[in-house]
Protein backbone atom coordinates (compact mmCIF):
# COMPACT_ATOMS: atom_id res chain seq x y z
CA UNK A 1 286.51 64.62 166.66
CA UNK A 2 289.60 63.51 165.43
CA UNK A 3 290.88 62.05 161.76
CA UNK A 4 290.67 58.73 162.97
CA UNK A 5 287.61 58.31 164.83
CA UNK A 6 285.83 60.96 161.65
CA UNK A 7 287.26 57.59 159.93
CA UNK A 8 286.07 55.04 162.00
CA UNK A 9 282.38 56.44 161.75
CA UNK A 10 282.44 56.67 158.82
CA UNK A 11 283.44 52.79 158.22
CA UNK A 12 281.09 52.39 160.62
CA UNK A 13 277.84 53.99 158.53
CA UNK A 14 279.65 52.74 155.11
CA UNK A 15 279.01 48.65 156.55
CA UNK A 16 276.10 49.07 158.33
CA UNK A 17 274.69 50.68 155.14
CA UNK A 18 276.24 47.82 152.77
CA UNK A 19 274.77 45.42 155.15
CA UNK A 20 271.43 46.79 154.97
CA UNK A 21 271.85 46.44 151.38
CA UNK A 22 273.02 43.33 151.64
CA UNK A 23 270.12 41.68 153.70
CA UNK A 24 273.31 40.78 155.95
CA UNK A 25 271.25 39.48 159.68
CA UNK A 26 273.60 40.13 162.78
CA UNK A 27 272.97 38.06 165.52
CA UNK A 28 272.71 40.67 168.30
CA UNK A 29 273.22 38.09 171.18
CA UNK A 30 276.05 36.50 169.75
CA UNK A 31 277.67 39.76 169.28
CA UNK A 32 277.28 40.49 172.86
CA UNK A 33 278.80 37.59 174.01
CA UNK A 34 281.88 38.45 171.99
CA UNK A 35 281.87 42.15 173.65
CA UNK A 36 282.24 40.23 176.42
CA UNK A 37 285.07 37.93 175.64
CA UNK A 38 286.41 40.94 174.73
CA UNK A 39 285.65 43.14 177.98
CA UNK A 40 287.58 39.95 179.84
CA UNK A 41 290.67 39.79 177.52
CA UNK A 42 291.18 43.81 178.05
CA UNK A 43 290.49 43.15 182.08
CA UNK A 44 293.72 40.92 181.71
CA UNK A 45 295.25 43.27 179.23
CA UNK A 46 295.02 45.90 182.21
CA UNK A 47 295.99 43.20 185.13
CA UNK A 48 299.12 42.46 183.25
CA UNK A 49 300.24 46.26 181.53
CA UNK A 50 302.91 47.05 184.55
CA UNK A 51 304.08 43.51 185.12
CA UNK A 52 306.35 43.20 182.33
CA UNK A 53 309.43 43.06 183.77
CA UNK A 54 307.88 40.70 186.63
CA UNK A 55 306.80 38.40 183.74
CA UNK A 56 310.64 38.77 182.12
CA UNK A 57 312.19 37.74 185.36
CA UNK A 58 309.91 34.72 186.16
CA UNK A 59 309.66 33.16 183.04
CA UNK A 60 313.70 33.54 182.63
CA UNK A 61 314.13 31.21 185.80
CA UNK A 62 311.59 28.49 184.11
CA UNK A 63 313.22 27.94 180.66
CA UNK A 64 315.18 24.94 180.34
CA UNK A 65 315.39 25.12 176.54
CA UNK A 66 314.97 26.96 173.62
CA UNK A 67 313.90 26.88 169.71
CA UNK A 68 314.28 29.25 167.07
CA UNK A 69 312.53 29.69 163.64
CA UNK A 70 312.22 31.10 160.74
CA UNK A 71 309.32 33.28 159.22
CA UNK A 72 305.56 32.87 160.00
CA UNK A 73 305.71 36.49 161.14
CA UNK A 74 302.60 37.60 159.70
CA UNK A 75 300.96 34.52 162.21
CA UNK A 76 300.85 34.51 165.72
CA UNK A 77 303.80 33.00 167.77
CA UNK A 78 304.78 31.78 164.01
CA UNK A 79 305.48 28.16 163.97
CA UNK A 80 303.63 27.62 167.12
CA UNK A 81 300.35 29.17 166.25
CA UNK A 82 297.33 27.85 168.14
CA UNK A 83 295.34 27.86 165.48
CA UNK A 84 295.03 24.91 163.60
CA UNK A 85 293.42 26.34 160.31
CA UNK A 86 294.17 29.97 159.95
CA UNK A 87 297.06 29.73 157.85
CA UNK A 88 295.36 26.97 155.69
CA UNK A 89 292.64 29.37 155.11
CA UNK A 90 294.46 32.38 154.41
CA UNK A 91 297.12 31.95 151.66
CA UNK A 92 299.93 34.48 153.07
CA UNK A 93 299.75 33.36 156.47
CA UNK A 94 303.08 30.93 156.66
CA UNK A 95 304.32 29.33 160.01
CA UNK A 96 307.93 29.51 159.06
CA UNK A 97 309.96 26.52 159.89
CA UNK A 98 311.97 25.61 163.16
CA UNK A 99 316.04 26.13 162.72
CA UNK A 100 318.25 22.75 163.50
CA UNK A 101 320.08 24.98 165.43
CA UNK A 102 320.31 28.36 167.11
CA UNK A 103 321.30 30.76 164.59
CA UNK A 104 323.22 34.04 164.86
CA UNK A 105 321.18 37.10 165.39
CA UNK A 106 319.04 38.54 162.58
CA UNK A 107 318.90 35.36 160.64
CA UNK A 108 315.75 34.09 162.81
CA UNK A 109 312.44 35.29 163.08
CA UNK A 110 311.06 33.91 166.84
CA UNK A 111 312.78 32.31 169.96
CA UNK A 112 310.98 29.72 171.83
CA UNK A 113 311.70 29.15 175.60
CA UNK A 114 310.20 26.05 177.29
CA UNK A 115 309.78 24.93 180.79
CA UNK A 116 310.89 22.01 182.54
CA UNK A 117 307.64 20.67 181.27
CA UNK A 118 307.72 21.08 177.75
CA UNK A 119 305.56 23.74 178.03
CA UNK A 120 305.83 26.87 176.05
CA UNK A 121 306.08 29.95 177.69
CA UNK A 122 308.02 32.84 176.14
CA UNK A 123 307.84 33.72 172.65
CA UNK A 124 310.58 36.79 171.57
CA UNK A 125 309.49 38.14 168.10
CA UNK A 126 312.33 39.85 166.32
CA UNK A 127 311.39 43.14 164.70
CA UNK A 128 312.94 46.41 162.76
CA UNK A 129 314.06 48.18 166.36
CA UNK A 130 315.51 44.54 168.08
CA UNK A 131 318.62 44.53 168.93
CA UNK A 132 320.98 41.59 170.36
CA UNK A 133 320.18 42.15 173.69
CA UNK A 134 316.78 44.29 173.52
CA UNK A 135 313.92 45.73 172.23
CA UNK A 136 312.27 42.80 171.22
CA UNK A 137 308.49 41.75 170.66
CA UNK A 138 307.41 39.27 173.83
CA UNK A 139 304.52 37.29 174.43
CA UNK A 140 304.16 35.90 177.72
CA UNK A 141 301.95 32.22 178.27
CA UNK A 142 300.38 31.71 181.63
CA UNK A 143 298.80 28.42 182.40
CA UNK A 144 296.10 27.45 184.75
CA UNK A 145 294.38 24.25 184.17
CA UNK A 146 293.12 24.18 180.72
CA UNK A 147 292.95 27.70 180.32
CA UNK A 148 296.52 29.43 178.40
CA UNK A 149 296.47 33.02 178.58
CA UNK A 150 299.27 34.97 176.23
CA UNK A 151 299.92 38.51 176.95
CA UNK A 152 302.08 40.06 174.19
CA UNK A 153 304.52 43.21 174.70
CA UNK A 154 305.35 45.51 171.80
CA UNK A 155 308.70 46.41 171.76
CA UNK A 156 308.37 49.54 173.68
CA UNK A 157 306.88 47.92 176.60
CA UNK A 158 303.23 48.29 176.08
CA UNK A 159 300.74 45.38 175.76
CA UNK A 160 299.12 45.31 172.41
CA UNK A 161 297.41 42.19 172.36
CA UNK A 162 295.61 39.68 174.43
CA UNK A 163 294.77 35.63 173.63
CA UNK A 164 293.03 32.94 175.55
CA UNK A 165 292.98 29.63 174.69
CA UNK A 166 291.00 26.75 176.11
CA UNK A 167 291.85 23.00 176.34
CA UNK A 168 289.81 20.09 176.87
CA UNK A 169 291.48 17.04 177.72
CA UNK A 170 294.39 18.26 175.31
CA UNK A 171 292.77 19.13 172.64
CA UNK A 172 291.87 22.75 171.21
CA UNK A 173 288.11 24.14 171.91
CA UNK A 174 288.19 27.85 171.73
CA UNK A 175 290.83 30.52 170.66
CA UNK A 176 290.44 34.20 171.34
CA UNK A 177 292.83 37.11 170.62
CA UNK A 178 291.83 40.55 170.51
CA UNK A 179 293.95 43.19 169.52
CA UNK A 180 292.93 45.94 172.74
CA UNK A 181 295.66 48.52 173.34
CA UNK A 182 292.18 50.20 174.46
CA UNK A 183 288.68 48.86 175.10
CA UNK A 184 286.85 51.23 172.58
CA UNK A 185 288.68 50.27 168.99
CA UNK A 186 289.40 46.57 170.65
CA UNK A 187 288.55 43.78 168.16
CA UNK A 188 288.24 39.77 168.49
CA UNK A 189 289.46 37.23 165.94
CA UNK A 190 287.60 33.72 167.50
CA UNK A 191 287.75 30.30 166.67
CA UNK A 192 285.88 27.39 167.87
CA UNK A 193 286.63 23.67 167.50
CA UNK A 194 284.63 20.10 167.60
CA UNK A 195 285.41 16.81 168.05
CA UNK A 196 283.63 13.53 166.79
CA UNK A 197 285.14 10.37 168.08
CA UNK A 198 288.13 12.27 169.76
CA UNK A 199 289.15 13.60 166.31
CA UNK A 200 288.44 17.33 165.04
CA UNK A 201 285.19 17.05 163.02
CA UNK A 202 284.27 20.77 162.40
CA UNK A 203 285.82 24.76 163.14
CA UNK A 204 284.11 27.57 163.14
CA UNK A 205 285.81 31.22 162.87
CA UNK A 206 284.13 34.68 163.85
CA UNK A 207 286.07 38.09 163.31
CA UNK A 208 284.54 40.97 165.26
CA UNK A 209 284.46 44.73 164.90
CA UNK A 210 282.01 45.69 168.08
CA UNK A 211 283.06 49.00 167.20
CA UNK A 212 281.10 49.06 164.09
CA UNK A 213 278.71 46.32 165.43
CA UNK A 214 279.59 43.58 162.68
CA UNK A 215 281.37 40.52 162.73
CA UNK A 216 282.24 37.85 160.05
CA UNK A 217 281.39 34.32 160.48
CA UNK A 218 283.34 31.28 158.75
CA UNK A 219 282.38 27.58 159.27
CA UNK A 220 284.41 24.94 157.83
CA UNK A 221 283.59 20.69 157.98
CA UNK A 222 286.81 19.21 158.68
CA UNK A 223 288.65 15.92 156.83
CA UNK A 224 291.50 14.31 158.75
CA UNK A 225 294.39 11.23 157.56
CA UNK A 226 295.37 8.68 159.92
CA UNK A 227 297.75 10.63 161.64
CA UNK A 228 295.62 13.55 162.33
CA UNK A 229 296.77 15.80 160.06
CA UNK A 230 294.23 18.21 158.27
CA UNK A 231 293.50 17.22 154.30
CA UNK A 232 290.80 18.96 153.25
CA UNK A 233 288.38 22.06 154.72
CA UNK A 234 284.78 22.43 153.00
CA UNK A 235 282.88 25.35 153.79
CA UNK A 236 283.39 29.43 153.66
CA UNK A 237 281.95 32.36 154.88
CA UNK A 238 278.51 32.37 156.44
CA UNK A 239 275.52 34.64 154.69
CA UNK A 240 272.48 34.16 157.43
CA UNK A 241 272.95 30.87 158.29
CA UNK A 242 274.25 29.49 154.90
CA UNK A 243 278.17 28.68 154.05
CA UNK A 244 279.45 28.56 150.99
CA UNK A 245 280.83 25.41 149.91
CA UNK A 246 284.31 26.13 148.82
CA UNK A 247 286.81 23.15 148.92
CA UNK A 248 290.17 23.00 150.08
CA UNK A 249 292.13 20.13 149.64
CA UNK A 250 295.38 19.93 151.35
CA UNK A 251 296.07 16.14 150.57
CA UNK A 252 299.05 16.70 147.40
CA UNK A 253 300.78 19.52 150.08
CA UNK A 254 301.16 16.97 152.50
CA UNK A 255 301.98 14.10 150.96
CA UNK A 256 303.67 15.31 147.28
């Protein structure tokens, strides 16, 4: 056994004994169904590992245009996140801003290339080994109905990190990303969006560990304005069935 798995079971009999002590109930179905979100999103992790430069070639011929911003790199795909909460709900999680213009190398954070349909379907991240011309961090988007797959390339060439997110006529209902370089220490960050009346009513947020059979559960009401635009969460983390009832109100960052 090696330092890092001696680690990982120990963190493994450290939280299942603080959840014990904690009266902590894991759903044991539920946490099935997210090993097997997860088993799917390493199946396409594997189906996609030696098509890199297959991916690079094809998406170069669709982009029509490009955008470039700035910060939001602790966030996935920065400004363009799928998520519509997570970086309301956790403070250091920025989505930069988009540049006017494109700016010289090093003083931008992502590059956005779109298709002919205003679709987005290549995301370069910019990290410590990029160069001009190479090495940097790529996410691929593949699209097939309402379904958007995103496949994302470290910058040596290896996939790191699978999401899937589903669509119902336009609108948000499900985002998955697991961080699976392998199957065994693979993880699943999951969110899960409704709708009253067309307009987003209530999310709820599960982060997994299946390798130490836990998982974290958020739920949060949602408040809306007129144009759509989120104003206030109410809710928190989940202790057997139960959220807490934390508030926040997003209404002076918006409109100040």
């Amino acid at each position: 056994m090696d330092n890092f798995e001696r680690m990982l079971n120990e963190l493994q009999q450290s939280a299942m004994e603080q959840m014990k002590n904690s009266n902590i109930q894991i759903d044991k179905n539920k946490l099935n169904s997210f090993k097997d979100i997860i088993s799917e999103l390493v199946s396409i992790r594997n189906e996609f590992a030696s098509k890199l430069s297959q991916l690079q070639n094809s998406k170069e011929r669709e982009i029509v245009t490009f955008e470039y911003s700035k910060g939001g790199e602790t966030l996935h795909r920065g400004y363009y996140c799928p998520s519509l909460v997570l970086d309301l709900i956790v403070g250091n999680f920025k989505r930069g801003k988009l540049l006017k213009r494109k700016p010289d190398f090093g003083k931008y954070s992502y590059e956005y290339g779109f298709d002919a349909d205003n679709r987005l379907i290549r995301v370069k991240g910019v990290n410590e080994f990029t160069t001009p011309v190479s090495r940097f961090d790529e996410e691929f988007l593949i699209y097939s109905d309402d379904i958007v797959l995103g496949v994302e390339f470290n910058n040596m060439g290896h996939i790191d990190v699978v999401s899937k997110c589903t669509y119902d006529k336009g609108k948000i209902v499900k985002y998955e990303r697991s961080v699976c370089g392998t199957q065994e220490y693979a993880n699943l960050y999951y969110e899960e969006y409704f709708y009253e009346n067309n307009m987003l009513s209530e999310v709820s947020i599960f982060d997994v560990t299946p390798r130490i059979e836990i998982y974290e559960e958020q739920k949060y009401k949602v408040e809306i304005d007129e144009d759509s635009k989120i104003v206030k969460l109410i809710g928190g983390f989940m202790t057997n069935g139960v959220a807490e009832k934390d508030v926040l109100d997003f209404y002076e960052v918006i409109y100040k």
